[in-house]
Protein backbone atom coordinates (compact mmCIF):
# COMPACT_ATOMS: atom_id res chain seq x y z
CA UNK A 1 -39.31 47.59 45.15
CA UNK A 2 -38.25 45.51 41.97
CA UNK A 3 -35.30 43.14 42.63
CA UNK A 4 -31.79 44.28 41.69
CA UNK A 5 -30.47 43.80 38.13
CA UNK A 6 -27.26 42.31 37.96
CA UNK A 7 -25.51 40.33 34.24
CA UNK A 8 -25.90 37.12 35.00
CA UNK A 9 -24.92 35.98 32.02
CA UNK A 10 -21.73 36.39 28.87
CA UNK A 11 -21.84 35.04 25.77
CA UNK A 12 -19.06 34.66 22.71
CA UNK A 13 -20.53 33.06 19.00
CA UNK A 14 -16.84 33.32 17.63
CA UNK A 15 -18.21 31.89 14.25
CA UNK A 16 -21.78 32.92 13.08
CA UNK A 17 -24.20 30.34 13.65
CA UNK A 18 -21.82 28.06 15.12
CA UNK A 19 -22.35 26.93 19.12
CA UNK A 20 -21.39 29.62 21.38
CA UNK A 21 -19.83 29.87 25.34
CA UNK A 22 -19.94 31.69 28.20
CA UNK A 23 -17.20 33.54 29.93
CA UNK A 24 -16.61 35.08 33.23
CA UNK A 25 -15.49 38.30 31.95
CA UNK A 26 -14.91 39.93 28.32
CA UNK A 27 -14.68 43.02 26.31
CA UNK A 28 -16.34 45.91 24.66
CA UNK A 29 -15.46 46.97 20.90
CA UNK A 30 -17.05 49.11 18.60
CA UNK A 31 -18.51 45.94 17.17
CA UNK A 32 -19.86 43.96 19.71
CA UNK A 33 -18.02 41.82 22.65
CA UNK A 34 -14.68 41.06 21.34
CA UNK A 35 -14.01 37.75 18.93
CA UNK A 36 -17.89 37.66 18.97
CA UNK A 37 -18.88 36.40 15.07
CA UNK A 38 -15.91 37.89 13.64
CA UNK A 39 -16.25 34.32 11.38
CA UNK A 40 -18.50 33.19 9.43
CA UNK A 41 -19.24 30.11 6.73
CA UNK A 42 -20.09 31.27 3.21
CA UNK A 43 -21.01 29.10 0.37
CA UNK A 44 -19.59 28.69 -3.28
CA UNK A 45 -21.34 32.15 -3.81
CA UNK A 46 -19.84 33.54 -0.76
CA UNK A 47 -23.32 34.37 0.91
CA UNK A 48 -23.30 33.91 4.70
CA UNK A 49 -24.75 30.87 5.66
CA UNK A 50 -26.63 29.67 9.14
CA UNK A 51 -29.42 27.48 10.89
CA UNK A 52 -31.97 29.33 9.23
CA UNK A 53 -30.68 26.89 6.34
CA UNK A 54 -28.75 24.57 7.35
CA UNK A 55 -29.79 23.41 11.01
CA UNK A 56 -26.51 21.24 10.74
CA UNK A 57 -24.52 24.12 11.99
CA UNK A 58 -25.67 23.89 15.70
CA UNK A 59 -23.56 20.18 15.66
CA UNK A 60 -20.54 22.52 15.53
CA UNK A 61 -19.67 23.21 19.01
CA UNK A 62 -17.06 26.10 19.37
CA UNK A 63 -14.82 25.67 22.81
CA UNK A 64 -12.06 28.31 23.71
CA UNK A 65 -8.02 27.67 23.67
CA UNK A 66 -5.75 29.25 23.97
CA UNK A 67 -5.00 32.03 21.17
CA UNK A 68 -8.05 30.71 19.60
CA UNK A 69 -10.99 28.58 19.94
CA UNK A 70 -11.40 24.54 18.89
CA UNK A 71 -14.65 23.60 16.43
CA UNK A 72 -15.94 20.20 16.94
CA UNK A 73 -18.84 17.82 15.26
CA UNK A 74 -20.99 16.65 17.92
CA UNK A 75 -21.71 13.21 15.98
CA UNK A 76 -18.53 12.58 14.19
CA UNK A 77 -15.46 11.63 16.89
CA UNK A 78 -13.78 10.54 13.50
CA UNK A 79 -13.45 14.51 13.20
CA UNK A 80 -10.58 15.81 15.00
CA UNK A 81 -11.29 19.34 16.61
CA UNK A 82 -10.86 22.01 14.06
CA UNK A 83 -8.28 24.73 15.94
CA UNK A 84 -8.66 28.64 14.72
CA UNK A 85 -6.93 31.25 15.73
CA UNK A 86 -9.10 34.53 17.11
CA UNK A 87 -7.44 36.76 14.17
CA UNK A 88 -6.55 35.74 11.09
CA UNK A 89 -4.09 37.19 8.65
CA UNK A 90 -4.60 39.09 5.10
CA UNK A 91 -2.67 37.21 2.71
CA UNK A 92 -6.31 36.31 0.80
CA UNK A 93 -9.40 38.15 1.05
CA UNK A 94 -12.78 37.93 -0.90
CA UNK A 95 -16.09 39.92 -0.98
CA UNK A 96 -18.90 38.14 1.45
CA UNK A 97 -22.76 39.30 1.22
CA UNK A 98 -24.56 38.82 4.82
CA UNK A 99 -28.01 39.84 4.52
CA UNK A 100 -28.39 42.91 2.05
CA UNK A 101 -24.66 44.05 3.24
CA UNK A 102 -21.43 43.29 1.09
CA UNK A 103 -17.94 43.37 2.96
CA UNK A 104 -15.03 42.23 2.20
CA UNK A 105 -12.97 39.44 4.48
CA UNK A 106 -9.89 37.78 4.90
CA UNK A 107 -9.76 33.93 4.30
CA UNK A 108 -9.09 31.36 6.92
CA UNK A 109 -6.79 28.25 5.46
CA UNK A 110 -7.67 25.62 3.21
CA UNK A 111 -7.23 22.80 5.72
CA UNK A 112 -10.65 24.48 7.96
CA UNK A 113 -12.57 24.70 4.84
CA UNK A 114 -11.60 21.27 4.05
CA UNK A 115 -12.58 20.47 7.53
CA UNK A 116 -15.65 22.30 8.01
CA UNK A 117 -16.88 21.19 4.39
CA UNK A 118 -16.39 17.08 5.43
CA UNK A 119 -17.91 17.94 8.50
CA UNK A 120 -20.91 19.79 6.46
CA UNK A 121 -20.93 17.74 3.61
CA UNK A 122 -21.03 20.80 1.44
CA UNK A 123 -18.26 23.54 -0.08
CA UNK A 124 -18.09 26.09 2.33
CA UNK A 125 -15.42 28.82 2.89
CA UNK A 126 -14.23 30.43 6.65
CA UNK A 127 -13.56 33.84 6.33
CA UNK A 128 -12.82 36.97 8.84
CA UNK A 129 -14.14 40.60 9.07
CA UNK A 130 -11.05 42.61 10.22
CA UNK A 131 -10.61 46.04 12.19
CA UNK A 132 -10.78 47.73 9.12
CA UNK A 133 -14.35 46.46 7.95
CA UNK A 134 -17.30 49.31 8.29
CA UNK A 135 -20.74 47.38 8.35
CA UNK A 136 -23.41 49.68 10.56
CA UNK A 137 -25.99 49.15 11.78
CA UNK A 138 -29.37 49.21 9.86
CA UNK A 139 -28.91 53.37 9.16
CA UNK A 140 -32.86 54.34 10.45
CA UNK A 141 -31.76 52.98 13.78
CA UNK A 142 -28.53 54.22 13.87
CA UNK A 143 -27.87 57.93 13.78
CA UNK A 144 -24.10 57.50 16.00
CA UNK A 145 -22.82 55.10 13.19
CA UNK A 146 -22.62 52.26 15.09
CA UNK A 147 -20.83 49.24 13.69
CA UNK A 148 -21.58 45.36 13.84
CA UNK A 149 -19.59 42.18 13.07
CA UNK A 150 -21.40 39.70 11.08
CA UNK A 151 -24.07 39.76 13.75
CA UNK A 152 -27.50 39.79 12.30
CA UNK A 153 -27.74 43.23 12.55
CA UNK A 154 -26.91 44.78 16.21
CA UNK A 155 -23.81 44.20 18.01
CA UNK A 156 -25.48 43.32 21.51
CA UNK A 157 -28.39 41.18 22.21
CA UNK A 158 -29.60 41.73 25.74
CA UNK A 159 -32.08 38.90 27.76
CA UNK A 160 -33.37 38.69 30.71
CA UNK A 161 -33.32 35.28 32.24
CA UNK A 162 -37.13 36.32 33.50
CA UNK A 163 -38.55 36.58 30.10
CA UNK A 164 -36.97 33.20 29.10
CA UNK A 165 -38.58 31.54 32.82
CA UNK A 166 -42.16 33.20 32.07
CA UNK A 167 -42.02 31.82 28.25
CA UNK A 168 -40.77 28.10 29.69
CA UNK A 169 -44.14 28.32 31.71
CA UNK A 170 -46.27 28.33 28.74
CA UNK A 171 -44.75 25.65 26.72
CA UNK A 172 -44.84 22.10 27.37
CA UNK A 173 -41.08 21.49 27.20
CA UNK A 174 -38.72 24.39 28.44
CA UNK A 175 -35.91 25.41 26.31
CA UNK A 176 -32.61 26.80 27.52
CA UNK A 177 -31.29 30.12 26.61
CA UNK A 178 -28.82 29.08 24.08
CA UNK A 179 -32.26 28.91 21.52
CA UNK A 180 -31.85 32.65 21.51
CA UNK A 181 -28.22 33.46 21.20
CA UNK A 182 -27.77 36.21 23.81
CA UNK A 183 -24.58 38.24 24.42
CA UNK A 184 -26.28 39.56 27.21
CA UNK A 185 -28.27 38.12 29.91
CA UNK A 186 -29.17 39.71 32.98
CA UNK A 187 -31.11 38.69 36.24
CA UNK A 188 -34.16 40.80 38.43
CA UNK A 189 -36.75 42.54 37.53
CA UNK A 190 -39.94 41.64 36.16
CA UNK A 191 -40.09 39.66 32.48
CA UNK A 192 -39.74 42.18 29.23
CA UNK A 193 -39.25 44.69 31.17
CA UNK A 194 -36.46 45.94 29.03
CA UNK A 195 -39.07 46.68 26.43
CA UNK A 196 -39.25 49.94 28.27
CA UNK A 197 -35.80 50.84 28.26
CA UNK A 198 -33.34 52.94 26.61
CA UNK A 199 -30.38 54.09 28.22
CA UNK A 200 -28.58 51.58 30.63
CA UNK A 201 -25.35 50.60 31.83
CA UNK A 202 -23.83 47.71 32.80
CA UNK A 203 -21.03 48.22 35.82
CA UNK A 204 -19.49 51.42 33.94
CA UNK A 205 -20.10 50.75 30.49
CA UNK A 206 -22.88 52.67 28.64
CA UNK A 207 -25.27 51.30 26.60
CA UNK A 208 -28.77 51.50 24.79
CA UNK A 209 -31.53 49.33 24.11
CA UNK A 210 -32.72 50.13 20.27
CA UNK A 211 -35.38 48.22 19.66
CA UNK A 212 -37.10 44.46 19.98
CA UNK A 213 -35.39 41.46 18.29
CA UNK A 214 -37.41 39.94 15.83
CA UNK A 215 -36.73 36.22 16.21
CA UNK A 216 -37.15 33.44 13.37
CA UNK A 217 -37.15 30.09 12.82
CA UNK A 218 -33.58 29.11 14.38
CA UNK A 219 -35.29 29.72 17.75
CA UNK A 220 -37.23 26.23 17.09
CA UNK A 221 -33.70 24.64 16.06
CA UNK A 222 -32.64 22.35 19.64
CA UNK A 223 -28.91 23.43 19.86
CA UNK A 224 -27.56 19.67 21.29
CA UNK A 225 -29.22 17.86 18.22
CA UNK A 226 -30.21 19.81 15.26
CA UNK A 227 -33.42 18.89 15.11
CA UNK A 228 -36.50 21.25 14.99
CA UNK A 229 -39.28 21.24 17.99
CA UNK A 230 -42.70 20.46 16.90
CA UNK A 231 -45.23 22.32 15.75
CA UNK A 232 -42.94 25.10 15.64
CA UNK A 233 -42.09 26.07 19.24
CA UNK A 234 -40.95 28.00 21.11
CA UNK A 235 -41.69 30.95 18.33
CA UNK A 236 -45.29 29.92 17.80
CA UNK A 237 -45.81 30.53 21.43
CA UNK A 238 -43.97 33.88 21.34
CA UNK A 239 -46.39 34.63 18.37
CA UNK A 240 -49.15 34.12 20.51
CA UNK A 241 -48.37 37.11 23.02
CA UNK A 242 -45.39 38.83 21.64
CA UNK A 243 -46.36 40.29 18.32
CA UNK A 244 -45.39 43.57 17.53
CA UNK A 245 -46.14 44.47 13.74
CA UNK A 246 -45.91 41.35 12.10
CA UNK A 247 -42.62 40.74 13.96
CA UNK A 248 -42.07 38.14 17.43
CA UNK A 249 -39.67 39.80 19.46
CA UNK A 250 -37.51 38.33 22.34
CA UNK A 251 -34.91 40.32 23.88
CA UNK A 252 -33.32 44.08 22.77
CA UNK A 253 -31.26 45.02 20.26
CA UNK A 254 -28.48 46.86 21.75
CA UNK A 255 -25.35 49.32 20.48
CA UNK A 256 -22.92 50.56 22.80
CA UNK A 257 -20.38 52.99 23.25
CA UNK A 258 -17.39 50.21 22.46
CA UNK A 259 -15.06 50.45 25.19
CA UNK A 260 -15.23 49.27 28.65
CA UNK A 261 -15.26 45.96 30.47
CA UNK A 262 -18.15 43.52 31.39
CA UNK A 263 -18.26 40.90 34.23
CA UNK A 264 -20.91 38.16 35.19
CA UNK A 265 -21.88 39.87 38.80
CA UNK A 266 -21.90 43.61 37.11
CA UNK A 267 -24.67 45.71 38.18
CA UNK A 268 -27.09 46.07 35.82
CA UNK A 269 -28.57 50.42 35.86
CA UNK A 270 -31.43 51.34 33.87
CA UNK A 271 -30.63 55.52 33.32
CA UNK A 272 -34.01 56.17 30.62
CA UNK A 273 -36.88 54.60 29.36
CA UNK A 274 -38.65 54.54 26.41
């Protein structure tokens, strides 16, 4: 019999690309866990920016306060810690493109773009996606019309902290989970086994495993310094055994029914498989 499942592990990105942190407990929206990348950094075109391009962004460590969360520079003490509230208010908005998807967004204040842009040492604008943003979820994958924040393109990412100990055996210098930005991490069971599954639940709250995350290059990115592991791992070793159709996946894609309440200790209930 196959150990228990139980979430072992939360995780909130408040700002897209930025450092993320774990909490005990937290809740489920129609777009994800809530405050979970409801930022995000645009540039003087207001196009989303991340790691992918500028690796800088993982010096930006994101802690929670109260009403809000503090943004600090790893490397620059100079930098007092940048406070933003969890919500921010309508007075300006602006159209933002992430990906192939336009939205509109409210703007944060001039003093964190000042901030963030010394800390960068590039323009850079914070903006907001409010309640009343619709961005779904790619549409072949998404008959319910299930929304997403400016996540990548799901509003869950699910891991199991098996997969991540099998990959650490084949490379010659484990990694921590933070390389693959989880929401979801979960303990038991053998590694990738949620390939297989479909419908699960976590405590009471329903959800569903779409498909494989394709990973990319900010899974080679170390998350303390900014600087990129050699020769290209951990994702060249993924390639090597974890291929599906031109794509390296690690960890699900998930959508869920937005309501309900998660805790580290929650059982963990697979209900269908693929």
């Amino acid at each position: 019999m196959s150990a228990a499942l139980t979430l072992t592990g939360l995780y909130l990105y408040p700002v897209k690309s930025l450092g993320g942190y774990a909490v005990p407990e937290a809740e489920v929206t129609a777009r994800g866990l809530r405050h979970d990348r409801r930022w995000l950094l645009v540039d003087e075109r207001n196009r989303f920016m991340t790691q992918r391009q500028l690796p800088d962004l993982a010096l930006l460590t994101v802690a929670p306060a109260y009403n809000g969360f503090l943004i600090s520079h790893r490397q620059r003490p100079d930098l007092l810690p940048l406070f933003i509230p969890l919500e921010a208010t309508p007075e300006r908005t602006l159209f933002v493109t992430i990906w192939d998807d336009m939205a509109w967004a409210w703007r944060g204040t001039p003093e964190a773009d000042e901030w963030l842009a010394e800390a960068l040492g590039r323009p850079c604008r914070l903006v907001y996606m409010s309640d009343m943003v619709r961005r779904e979820v790619e549409p072949e994958f998404n008959p319910e019309g299930q929304l997403v924040s400016f996540a990548d393109g799901y509003p869950f990412l699910l891991i199991g902290d098996a997969a991540l100990a099998d990959l650490n055996t084949r490379l010659a210098q484990p990694v921590p989970m933070n390389r693959f930005r989880p929401n979801l991490v979960f303990g038991g069971g053998a590694p990738y086994e949620d390939d297989a599954w479909e419908d699960f639940q976590i405590g009471a709250v329903p959800f569903r495993a779409v498909r494989g995350c394709g990973r990319c290059v900010l899974t080679t990115i170390n998350q303390q310094s900014a600087t990129k592991n050699p020769v290209g791992d951990p994702l060249r070793t993924l390639a090597t055994y974890r291929q599906v159709e031109g794509s390296t996946l690690f960890g699900q894609n998930v959508t869920g029914a937005g309501v309900g309440r998660l805790r580290v200790g929650d059982a963990v209930t697979v209900l269908s498989r693929k």
